[in-house]
Protein backbone atom coordinates (compact mmCIF):
# COMPACT_ATOMS: atom_id res chain seq x y z
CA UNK A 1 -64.48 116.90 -152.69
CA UNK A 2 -62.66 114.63 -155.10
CA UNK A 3 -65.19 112.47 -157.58
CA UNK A 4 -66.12 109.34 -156.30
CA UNK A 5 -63.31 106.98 -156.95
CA UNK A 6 -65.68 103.71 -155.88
CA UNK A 7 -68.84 104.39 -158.52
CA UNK A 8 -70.89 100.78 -159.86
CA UNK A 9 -69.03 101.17 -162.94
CA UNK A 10 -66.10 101.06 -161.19
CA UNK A 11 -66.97 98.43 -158.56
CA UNK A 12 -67.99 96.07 -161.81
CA UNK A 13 -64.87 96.61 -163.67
CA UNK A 14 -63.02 95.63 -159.93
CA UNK A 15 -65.24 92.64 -159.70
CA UNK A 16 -64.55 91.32 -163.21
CA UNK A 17 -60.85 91.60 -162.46
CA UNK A 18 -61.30 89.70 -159.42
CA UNK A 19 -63.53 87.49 -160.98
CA UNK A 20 -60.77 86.28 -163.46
CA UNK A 21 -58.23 85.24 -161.15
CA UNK A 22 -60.35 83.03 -159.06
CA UNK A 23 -59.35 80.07 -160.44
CA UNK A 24 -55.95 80.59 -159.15
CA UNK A 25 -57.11 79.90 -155.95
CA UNK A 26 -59.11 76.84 -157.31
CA UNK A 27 -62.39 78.38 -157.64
CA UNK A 28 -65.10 77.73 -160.14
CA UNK A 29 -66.85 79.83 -162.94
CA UNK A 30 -69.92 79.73 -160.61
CA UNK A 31 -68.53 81.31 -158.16
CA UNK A 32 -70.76 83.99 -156.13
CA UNK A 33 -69.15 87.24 -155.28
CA UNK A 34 -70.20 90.22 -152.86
CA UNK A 35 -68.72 93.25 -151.47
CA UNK A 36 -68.64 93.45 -148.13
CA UNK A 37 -66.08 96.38 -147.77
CA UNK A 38 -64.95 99.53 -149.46
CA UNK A 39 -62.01 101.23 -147.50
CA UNK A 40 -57.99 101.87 -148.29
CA UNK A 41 -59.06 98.05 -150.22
CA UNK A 42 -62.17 96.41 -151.34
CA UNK A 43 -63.03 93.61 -149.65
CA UNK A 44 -65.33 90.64 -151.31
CA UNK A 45 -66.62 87.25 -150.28
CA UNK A 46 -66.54 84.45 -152.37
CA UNK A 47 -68.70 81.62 -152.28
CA UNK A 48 -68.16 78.54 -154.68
CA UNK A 49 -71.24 76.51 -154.52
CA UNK A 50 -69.97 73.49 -156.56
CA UNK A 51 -67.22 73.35 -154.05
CA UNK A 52 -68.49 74.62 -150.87
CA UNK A 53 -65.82 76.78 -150.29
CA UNK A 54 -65.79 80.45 -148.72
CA UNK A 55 -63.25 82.62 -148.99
CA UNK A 56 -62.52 86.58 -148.39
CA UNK A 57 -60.58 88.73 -151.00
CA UNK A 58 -58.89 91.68 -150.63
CA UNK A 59 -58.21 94.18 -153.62
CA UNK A 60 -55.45 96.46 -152.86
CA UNK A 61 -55.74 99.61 -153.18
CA UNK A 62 -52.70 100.76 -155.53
CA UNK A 63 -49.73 102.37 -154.60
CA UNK A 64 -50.65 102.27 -150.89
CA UNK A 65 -48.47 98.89 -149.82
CA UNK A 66 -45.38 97.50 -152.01
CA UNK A 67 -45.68 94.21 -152.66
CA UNK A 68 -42.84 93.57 -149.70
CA UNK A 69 -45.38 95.16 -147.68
CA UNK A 70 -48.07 92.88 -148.11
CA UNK A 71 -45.78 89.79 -147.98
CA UNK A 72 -44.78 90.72 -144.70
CA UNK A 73 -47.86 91.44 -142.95
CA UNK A 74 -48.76 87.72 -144.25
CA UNK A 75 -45.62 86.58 -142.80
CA UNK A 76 -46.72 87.70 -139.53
CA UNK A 77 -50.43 86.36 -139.86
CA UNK A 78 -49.27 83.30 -140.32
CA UNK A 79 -46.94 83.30 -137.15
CA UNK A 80 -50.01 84.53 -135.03
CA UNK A 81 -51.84 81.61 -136.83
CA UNK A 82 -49.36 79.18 -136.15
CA UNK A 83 -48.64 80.25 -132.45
CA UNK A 84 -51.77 80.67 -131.55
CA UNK A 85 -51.89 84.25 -130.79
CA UNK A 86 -54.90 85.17 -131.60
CA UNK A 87 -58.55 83.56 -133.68
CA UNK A 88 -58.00 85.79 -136.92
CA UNK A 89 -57.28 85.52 -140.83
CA UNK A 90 -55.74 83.03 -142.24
CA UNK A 91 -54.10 83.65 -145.73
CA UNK A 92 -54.89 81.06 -148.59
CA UNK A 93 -51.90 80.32 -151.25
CA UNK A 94 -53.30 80.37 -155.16
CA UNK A 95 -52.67 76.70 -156.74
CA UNK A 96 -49.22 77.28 -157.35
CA UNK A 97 -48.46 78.48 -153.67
CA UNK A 98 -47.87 82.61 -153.91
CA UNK A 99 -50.23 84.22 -151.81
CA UNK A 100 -50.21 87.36 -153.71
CA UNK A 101 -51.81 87.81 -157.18
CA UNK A 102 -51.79 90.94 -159.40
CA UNK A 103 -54.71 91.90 -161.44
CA UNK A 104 -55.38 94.30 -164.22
CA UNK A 105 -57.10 97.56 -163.40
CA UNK A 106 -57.69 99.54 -166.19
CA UNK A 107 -54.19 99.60 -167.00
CA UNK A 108 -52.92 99.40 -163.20
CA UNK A 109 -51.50 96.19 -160.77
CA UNK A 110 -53.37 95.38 -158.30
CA UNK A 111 -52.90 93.12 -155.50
CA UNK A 112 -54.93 90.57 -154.80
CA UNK A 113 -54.82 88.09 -151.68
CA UNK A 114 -57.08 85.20 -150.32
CA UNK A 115 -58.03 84.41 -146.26
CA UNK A 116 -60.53 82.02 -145.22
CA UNK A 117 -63.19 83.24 -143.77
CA UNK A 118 -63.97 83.95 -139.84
CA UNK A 119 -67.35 83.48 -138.36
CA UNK A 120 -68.78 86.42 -136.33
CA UNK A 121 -70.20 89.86 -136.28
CA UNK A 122 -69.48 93.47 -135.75
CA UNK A 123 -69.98 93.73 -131.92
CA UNK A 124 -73.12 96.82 -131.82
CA UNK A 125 -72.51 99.47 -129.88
CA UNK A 126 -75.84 98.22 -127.82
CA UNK A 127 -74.24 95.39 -126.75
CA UNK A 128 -71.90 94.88 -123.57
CA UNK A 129 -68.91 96.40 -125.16
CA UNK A 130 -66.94 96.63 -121.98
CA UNK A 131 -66.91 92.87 -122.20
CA UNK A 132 -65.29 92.62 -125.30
CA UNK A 133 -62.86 95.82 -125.09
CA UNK A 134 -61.56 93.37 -121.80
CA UNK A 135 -60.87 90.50 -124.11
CA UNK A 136 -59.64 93.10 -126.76
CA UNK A 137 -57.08 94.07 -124.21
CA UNK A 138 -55.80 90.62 -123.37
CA UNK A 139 -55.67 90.28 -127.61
CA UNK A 140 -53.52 92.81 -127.16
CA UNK A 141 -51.08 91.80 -124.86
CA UNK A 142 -50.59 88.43 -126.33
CA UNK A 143 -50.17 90.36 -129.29
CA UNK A 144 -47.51 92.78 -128.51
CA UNK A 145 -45.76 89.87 -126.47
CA UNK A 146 -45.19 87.97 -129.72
CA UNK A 147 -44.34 91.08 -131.75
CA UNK A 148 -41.80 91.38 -128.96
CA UNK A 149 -40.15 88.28 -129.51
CA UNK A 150 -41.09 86.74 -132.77
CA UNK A 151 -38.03 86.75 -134.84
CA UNK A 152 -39.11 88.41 -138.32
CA UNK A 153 -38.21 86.91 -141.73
CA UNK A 154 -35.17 89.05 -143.97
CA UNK A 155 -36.89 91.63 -145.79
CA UNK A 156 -39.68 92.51 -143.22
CA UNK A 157 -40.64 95.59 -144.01
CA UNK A 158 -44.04 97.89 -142.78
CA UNK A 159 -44.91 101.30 -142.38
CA UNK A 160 -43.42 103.33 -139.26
CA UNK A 161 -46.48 105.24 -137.40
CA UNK A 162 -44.87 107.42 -135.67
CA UNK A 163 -45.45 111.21 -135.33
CA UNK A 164 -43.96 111.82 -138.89
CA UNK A 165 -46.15 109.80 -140.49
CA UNK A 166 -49.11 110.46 -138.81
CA UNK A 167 -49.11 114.77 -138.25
CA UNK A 168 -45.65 115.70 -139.46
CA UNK A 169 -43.93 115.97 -142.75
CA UNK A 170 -44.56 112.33 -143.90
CA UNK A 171 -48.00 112.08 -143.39
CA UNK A 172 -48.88 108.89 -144.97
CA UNK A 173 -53.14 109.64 -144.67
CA UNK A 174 -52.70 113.11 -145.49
CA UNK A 175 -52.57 116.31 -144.31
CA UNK A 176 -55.55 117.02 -141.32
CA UNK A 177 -55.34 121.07 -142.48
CA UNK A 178 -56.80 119.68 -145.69
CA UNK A 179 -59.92 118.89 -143.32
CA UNK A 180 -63.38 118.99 -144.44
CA UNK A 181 -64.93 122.22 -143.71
CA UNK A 182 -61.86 123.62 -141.75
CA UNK A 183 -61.92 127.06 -140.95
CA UNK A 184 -59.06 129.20 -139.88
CA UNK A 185 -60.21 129.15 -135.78
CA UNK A 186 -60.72 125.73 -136.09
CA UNK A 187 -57.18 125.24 -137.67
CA UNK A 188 -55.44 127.22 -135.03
CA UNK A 189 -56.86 125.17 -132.21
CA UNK A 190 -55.61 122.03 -134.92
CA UNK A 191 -52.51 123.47 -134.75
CA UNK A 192 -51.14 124.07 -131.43
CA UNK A 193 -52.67 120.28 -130.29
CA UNK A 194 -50.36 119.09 -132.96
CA UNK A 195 -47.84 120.82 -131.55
CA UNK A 196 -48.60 119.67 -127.73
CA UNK A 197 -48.89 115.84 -129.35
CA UNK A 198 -45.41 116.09 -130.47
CA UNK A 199 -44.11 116.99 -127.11
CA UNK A 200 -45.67 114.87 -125.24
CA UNK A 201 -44.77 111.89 -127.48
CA UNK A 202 -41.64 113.25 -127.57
CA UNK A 203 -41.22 113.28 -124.23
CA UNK A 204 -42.63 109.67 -124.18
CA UNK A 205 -40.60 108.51 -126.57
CA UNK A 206 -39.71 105.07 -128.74
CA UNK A 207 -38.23 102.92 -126.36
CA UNK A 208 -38.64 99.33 -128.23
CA UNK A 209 -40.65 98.32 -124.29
CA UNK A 210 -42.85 100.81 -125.56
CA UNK A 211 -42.81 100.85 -129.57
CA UNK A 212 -42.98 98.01 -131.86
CA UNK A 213 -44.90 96.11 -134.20
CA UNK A 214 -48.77 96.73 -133.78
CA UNK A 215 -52.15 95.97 -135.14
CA UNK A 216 -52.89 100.04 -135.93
CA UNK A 217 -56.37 99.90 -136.72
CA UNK A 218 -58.29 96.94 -134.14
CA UNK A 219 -61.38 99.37 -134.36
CA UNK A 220 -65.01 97.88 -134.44
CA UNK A 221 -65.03 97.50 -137.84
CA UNK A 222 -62.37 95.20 -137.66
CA UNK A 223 -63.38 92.98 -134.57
CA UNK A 224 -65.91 89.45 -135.01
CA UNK A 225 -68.03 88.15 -132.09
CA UNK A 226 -69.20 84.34 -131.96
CA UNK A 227 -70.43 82.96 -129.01
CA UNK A 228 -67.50 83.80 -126.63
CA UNK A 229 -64.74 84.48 -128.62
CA UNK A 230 -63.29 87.75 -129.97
CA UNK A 231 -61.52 87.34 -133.69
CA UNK A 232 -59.21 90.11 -135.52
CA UNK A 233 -59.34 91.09 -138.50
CA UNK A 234 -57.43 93.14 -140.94
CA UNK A 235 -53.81 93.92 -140.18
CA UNK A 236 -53.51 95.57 -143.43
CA UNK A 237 -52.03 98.85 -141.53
CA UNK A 238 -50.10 96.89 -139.09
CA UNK A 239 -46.68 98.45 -138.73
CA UNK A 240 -44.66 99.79 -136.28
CA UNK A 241 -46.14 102.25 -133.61
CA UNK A 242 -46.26 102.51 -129.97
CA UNK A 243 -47.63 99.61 -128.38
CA UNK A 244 -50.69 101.37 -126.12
CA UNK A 245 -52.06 103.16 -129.90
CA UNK A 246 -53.63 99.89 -130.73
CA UNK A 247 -55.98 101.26 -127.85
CA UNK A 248 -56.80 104.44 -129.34
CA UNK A 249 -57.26 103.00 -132.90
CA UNK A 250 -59.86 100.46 -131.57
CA UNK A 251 -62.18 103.57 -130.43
CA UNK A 252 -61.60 105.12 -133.81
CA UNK A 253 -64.33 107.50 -135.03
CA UNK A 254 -65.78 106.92 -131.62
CA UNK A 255 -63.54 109.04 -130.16
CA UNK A 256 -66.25 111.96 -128.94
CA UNK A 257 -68.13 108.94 -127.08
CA UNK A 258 -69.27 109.14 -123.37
CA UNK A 259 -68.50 105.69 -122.86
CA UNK A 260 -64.96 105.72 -123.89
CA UNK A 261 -63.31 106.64 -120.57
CA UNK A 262 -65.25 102.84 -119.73
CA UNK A 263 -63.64 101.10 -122.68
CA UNK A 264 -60.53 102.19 -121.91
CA UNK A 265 -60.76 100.74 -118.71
CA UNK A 266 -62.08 97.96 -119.24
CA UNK A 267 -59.35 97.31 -122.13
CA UNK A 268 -56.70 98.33 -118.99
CA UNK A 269 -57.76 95.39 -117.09
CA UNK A 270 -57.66 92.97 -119.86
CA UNK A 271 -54.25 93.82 -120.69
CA UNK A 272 -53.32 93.29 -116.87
CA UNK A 273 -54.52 89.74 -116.85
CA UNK A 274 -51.98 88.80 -119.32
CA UNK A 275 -48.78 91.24 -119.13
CA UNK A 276 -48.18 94.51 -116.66
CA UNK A 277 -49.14 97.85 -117.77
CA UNK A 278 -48.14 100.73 -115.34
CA UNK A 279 -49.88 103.45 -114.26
CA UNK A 280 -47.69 105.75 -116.54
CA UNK A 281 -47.85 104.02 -119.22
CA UNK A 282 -52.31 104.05 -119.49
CA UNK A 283 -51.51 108.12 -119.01
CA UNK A 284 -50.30 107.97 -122.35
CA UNK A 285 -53.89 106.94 -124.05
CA UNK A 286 -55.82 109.76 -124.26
CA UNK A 287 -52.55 111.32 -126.22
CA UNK A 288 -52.55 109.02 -128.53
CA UNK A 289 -56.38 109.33 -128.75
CA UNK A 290 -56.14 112.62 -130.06
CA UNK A 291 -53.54 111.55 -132.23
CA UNK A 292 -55.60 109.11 -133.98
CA UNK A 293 -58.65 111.50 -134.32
CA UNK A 294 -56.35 113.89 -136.06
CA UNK A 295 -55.23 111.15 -138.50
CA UNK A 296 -58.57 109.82 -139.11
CA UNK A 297 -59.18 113.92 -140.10
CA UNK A 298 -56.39 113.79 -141.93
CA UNK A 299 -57.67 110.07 -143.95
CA UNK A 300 -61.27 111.04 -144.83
CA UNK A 301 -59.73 114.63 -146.23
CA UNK A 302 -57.82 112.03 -148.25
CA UNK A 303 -60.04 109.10 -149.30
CA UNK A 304 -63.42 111.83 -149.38
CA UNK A 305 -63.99 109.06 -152.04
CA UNK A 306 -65.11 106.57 -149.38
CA UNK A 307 -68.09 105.53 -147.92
CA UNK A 308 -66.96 106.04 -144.35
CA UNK A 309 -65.56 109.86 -145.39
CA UNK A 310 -68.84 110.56 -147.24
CA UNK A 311 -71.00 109.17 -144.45
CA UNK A 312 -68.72 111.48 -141.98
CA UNK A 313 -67.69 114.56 -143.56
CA UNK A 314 -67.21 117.98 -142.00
CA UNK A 315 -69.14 116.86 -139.09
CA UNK A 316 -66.30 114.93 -137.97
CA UNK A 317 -63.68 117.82 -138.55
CA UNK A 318 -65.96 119.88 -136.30
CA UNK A 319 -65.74 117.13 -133.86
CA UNK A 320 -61.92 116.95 -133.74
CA UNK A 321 -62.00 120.93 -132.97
CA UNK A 322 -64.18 120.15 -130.15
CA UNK A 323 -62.15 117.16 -128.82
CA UNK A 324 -59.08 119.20 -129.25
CA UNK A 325 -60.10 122.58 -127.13
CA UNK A 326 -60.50 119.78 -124.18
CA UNK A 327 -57.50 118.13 -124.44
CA UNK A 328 -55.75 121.46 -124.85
CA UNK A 329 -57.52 122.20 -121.48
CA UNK A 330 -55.96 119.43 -120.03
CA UNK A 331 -52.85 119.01 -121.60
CA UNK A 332 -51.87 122.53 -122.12
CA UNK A 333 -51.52 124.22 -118.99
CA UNK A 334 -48.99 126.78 -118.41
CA UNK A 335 -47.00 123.87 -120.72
CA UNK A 336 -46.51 121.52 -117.87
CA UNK A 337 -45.46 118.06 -118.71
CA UNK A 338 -48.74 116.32 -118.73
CA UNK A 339 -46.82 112.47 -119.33
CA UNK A 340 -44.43 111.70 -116.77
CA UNK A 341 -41.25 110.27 -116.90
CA UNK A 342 -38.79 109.25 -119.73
CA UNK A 343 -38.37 106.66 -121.86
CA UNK A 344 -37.52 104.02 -119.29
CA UNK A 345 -39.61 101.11 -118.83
């Protein structure tokens, strides 16, 4: 395991950084500051008590996004903002307008950018979560409707999650056989679901009905409750994927759940009250289920710096083995083709 990348000392010298660019954003010396989250980014809430203003910054994590990168995930925020897609972040210029800053880490840029901040929780797992995986599929159609037709700015660019990146030779998280605590039976079993994935995405294929821009990570984590309404957060891996993974990223590290087979229908129905989603098409989730739970293998390998990877470990590798010898028991006989149909629509 790699040394802890996010020590205090570490955190401080991130925090004085950040500290000395708030007044770009109009903020005063007094200014409070706490970390909320430590993840690709770290994530920190300002309050200003002299001018009662609240704000949410994100540090980037270096050479993850370009600067073009950012810039256009910010573009679309502000679309969804503007159009009313759906209650989430919106970004807050510095003084002079930009609404990226760069910051000095030790001898490294990073980027720095502002949102006012959402009210809400974390939904618990306690809690009705059908409920809000039904509104979380609605998000999602309203969501994928405006990626659909929203014209993008010149010079949009965002990560492709496709198989490449994800399990294949791009493999922008990592590599999952660098798993914690893999062994060689458990990276056999690894191996041959990778290569039952790939068909069977294959054979689903990229047709832009089915592929586009997406959120790529609406897990928990990322989702605020108050009263009745459902907020995203964090589109800092949106990109362009298939359409139905935003499903199977909002159940990440959940994945081995009993209650996921509800979820996932609950988040069907949702979807249905706003755009139609066939009956081929919802085969397609538990695919791209495993697929997520062998990138998220593949990220905490990568970022064993991390709370979340620390907190995990080679439990969840373990877990992944398990998941996979079902789905190979499903998905693997005699090599039938387990997704129907083409690309069509």
């Amino acid at each position: 395991m790699t040394e802890p990348m996010y020590d205090e000392a570490f955190l401080m010298r991130l925090e004085g950084g950040l500290r000395a660019a708030l007044p770009r954003w109009g903020l005063s010396g007094g200014t409070q500051l706490k970390l909320l989250t430590i993840s690709e980014n770290a994530t920190f809430r300002a309050h200003d008590p002299a001018a009662g203003r609240d704000l949410v910054f994100r540090v980037h994590r270096p050479g993850y996004h370009s600067r073009a990168e950012i810039e256009s995930e910010l573009a679309w925020l502000t679309a969804l903002g503007r159009d009313g897609v759906v209650p989430t972040l919106t970004p807050v210029p510095q003084t002079d307008g930009a609404l990226i800053a760069d910051i000095d880490d030790d001898g490294r840029t990073r980027h720095v950018v502002a949102f006012n901040l959402l009210p809400g929780r974390e939904p618990a797992e306690g809690e009705d979560l059908p409920r809000w995986y039904r509104e979380l599929g609605a998000i999602n159609a309203r969501l994928h409707a405006h990626a659909k037709r929203w014209q993008r700015p010149d010079g949009f660019v965002r990560k492709r999650w496709d198989y490449e990146a994800m399990l294949g030779e791009v493999q922008l998280w990592g590599d999952w056989r660098a798993g914690l605590g893999l062994d060689a039976e458990g990276r056999a079993v690894l191996e041959r679901t990778a290569d039952v994935l790939r068909r069977l995405i294959e054979d689903y294929g990229t047709d832009e009905s089915r592929f586009g821009l997406v959120h790529a990570d609406m897990r928990v984590a990322n989702l605020l409750v108050d009263g009745d309404r459902l907020s995203v957060i964090d589109f800092d891996d949106c990109g362009f994927s298939w359409f139905l993974y935003d499903f199977a990223a909002s159940v990440s590290f959940s994945e081995h759940e009993p209650y996921i087979p509800e979820l996932q229908a609950a988040w069907i129905e949702g979807y249905r009250t706003v755009a139609p989603l066939s009956d081929e098409d919802c085969a397609i989730l538990p695919v791209f289920i495993m697929l997520r739970r062998m990138l998220l293998t593949a990220w905490i390998a990568s970022h064993s710096e991390t709370p979340t990877a620390l907190a995990l470990g080679e439990a969840y590798t373990s877990g992944t083995v398990d998941l996979a010898r079902i789905f190979l028991a499903t998905y693997d006989a005699d090599g039938a083709d387990i997704v129907p149909g083409s690309t069509a629509s």
